[in-house]
N, C-alpha and C. Protein backbone atom coordinates (compact mmCIF):
# COMPACT_ATOMS: atom_id res chain seq x y z
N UNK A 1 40.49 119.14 -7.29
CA UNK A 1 41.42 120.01 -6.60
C UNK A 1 42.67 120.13 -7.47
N UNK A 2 43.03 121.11 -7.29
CA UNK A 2 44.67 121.62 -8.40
C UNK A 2 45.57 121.72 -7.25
N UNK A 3 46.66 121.73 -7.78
CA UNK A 3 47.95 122.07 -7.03
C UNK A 3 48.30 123.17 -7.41
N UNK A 4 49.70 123.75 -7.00
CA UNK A 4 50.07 124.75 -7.16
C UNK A 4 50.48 125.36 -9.02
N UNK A 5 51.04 123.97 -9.74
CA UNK A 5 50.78 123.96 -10.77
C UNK A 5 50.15 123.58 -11.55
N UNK A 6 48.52 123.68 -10.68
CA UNK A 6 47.27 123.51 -11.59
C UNK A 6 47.23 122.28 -12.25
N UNK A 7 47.62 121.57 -12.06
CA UNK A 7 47.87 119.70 -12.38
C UNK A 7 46.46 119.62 -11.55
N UNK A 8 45.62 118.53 -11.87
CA UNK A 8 45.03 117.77 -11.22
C UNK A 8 45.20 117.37 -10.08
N UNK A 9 45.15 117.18 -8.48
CA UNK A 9 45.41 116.18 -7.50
C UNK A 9 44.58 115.24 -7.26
N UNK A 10 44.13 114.11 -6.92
CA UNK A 10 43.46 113.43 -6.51
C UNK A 10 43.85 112.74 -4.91
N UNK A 11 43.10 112.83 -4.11
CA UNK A 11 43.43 112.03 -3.23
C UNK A 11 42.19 111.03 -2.59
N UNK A 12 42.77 110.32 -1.24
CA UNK A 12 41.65 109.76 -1.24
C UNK A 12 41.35 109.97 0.65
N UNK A 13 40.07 109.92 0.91
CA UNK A 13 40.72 110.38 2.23
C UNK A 13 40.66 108.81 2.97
N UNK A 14 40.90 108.75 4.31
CA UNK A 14 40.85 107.13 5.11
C UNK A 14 39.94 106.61 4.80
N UNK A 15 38.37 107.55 4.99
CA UNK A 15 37.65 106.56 5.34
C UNK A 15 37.13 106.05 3.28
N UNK A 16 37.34 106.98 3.31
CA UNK A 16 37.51 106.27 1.44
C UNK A 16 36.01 106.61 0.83
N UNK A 17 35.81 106.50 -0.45
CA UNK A 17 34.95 106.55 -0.78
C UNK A 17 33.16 106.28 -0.19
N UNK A 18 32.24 107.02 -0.63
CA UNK A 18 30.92 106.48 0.28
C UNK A 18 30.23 106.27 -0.87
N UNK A 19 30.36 106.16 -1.54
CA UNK A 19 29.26 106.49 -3.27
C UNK A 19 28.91 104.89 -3.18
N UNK A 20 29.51 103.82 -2.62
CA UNK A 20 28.91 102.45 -2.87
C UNK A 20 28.41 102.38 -1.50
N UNK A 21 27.09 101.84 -1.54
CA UNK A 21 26.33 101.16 -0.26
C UNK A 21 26.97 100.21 0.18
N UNK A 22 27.18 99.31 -0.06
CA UNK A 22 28.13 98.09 0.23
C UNK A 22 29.49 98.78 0.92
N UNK A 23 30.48 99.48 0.63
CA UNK A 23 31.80 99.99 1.34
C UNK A 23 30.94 100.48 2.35
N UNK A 24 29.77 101.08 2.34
CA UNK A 24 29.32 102.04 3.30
C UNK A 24 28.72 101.43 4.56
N UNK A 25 28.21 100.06 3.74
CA UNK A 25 27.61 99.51 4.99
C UNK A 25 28.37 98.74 5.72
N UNK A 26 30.00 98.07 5.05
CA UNK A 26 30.67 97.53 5.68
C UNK A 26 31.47 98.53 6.72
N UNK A 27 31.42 99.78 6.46
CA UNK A 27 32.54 100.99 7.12
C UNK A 27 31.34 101.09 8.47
N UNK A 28 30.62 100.86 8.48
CA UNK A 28 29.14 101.15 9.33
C UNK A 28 29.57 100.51 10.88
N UNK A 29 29.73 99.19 11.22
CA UNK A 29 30.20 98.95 12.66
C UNK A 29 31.83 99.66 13.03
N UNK A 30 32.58 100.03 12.05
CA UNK A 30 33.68 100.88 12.40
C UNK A 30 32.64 101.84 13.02
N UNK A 31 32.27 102.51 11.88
CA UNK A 31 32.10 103.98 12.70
C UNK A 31 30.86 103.99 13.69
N UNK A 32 30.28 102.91 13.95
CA UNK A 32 29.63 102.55 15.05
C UNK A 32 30.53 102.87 16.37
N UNK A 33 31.73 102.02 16.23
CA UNK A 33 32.23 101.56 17.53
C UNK A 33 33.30 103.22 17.92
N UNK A 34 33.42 103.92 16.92
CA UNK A 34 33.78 105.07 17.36
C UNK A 34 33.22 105.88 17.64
N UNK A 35 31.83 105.95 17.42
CA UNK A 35 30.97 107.15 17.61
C UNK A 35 30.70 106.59 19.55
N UNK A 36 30.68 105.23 19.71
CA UNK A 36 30.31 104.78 20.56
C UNK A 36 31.90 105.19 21.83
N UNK A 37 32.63 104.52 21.01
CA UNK A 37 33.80 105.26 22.25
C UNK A 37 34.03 106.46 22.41
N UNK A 38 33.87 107.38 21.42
CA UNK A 38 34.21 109.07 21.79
C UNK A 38 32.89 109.05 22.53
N UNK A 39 31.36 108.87 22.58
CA UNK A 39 30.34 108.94 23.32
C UNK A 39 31.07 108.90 24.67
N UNK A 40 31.11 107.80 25.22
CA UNK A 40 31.04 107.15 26.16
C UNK A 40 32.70 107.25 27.31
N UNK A 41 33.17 107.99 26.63
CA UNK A 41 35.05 108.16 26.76
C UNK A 41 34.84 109.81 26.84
N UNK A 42 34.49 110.52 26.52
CA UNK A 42 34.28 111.73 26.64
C UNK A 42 34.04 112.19 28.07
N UNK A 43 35.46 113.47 27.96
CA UNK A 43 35.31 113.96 29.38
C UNK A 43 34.59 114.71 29.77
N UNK A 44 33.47 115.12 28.53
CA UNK A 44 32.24 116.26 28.93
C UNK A 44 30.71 115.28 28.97
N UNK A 45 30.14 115.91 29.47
CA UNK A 45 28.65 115.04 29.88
C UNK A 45 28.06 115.34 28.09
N UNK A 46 27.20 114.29 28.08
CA UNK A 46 26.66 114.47 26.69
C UNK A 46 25.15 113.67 26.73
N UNK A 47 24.73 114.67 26.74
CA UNK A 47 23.04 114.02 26.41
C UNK A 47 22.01 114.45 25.16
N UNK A 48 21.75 113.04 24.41
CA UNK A 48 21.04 113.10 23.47
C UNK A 48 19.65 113.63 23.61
N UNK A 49 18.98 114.24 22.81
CA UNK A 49 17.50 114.99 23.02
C UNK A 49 16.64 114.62 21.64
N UNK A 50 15.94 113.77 21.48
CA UNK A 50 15.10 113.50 20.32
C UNK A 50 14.61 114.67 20.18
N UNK A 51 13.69 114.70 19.22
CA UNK A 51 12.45 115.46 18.55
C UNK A 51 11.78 115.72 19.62
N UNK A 52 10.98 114.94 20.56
CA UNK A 52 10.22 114.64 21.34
C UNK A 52 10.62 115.58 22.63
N UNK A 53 11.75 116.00 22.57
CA UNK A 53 12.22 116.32 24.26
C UNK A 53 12.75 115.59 25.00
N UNK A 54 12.66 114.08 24.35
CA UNK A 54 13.30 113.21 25.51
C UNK A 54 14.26 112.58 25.44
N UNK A 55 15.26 112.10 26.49
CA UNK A 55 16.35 111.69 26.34
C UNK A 55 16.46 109.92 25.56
N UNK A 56 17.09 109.90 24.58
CA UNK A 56 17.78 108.28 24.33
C UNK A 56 18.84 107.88 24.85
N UNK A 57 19.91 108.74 25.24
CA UNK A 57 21.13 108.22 25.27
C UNK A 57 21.82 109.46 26.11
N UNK A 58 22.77 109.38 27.02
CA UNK A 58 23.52 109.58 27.98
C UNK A 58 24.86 108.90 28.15
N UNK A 59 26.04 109.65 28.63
CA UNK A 59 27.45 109.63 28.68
C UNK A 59 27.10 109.51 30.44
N UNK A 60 28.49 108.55 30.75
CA UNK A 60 29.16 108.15 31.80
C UNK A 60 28.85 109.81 32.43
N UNK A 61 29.82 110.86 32.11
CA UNK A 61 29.84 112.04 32.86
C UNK A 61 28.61 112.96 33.09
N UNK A 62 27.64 112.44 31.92
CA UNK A 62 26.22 113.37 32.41
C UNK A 62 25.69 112.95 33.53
N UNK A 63 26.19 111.03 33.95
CA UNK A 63 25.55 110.69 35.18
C UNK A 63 26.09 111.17 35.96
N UNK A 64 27.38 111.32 36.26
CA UNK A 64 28.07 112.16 37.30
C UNK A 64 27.66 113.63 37.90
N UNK A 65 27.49 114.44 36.46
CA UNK A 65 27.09 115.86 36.59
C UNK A 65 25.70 116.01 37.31
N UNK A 66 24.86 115.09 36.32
CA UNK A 66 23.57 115.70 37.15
C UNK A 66 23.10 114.41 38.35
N UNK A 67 23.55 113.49 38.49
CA UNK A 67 23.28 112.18 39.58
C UNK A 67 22.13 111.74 39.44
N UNK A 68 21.93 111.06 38.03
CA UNK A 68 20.96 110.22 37.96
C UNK A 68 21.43 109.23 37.16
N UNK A 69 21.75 107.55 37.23
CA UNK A 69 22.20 107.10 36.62
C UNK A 69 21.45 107.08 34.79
N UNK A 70 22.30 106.43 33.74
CA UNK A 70 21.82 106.04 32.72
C UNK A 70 20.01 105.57 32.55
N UNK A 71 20.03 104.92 32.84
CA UNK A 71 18.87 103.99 33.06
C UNK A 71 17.51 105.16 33.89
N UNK A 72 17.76 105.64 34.79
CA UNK A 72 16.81 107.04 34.93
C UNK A 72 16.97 107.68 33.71
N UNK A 73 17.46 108.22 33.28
CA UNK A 73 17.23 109.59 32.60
C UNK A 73 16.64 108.90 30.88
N UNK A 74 17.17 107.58 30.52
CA UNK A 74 16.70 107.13 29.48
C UNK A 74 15.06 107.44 29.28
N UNK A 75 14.61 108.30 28.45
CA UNK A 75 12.80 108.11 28.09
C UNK A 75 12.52 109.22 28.69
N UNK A 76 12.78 110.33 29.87
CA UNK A 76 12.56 110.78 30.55
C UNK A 76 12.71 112.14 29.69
N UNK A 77 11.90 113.42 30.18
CA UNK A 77 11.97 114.68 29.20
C UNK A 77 13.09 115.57 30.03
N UNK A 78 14.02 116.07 28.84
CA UNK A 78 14.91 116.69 28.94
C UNK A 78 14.85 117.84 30.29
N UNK A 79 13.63 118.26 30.53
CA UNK A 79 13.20 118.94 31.61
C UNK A 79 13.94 119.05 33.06
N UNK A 80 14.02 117.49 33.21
CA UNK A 80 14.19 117.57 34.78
C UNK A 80 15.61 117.71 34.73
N UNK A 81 16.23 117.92 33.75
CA UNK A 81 18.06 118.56 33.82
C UNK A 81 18.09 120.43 33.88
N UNK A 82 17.18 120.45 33.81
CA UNK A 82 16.45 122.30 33.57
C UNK A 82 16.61 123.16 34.75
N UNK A 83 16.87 123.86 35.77
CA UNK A 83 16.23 124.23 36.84
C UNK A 83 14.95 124.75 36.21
N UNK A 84 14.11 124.88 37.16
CA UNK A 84 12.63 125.78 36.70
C UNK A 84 13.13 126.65 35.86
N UNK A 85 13.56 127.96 37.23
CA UNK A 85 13.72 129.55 36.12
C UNK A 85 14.35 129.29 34.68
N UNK A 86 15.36 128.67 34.86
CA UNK A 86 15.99 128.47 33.17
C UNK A 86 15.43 127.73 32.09
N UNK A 87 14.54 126.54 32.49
CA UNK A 87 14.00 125.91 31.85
C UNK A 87 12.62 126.97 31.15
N UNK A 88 12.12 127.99 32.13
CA UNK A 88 10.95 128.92 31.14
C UNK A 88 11.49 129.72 30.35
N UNK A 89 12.49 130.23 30.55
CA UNK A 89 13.56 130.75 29.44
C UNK A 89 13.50 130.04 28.43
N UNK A 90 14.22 128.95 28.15
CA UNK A 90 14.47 128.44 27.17
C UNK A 90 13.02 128.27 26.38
N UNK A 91 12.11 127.62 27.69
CA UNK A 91 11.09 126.82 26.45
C UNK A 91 10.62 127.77 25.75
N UNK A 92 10.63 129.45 26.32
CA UNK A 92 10.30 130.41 25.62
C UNK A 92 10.29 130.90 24.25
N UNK A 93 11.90 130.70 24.11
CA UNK A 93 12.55 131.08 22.85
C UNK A 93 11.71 129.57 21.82
């Protein structure tokens, strides 16, 4: 990156370099525990959808929204969050 007078800048950003495995794997339970609090702290419902269709993982507010706790919807196919009509829509596309 240049500056305005085309000098060189360098900077570095927080989370810092990733080019070493080692920084990367130590930066790894950080960004564990944040991916895990914005998850789980988040004021919008959030549900994970594998490959498969089915759910791994669920936010506090998706249990709220649709009223099935965590533990239901874990393994279960994305489906039964669907109504019918919308759900043949989609699977359509």
């Amino acid at each position: 990156m240049k500056d305005e007078e085309k000098k060189k800048v360098e900077f570095e950003t927080k989370a810092g370099s990733t080019n070493n495995k080692k920084d990367a794997d130590e930066r790894l339970p950080e960004a564990d525990a944040i991916f895990k609090s914005l998850f789980n702290f988040s004021p919008d419902a959030i549900i994970v959808v594998n490959n498969k269709g089915r759910i791994p993982q669920a936010n506090v507010q998706a249990e709220k929204i649709f009223g099935y706790t965590r533990k239901e919807l874990i393994g279960k196919p994305v489906e039964i969050l669907i109504p019918l009509r919308s759900g043949n829509a989609i699977m359509k596309k």
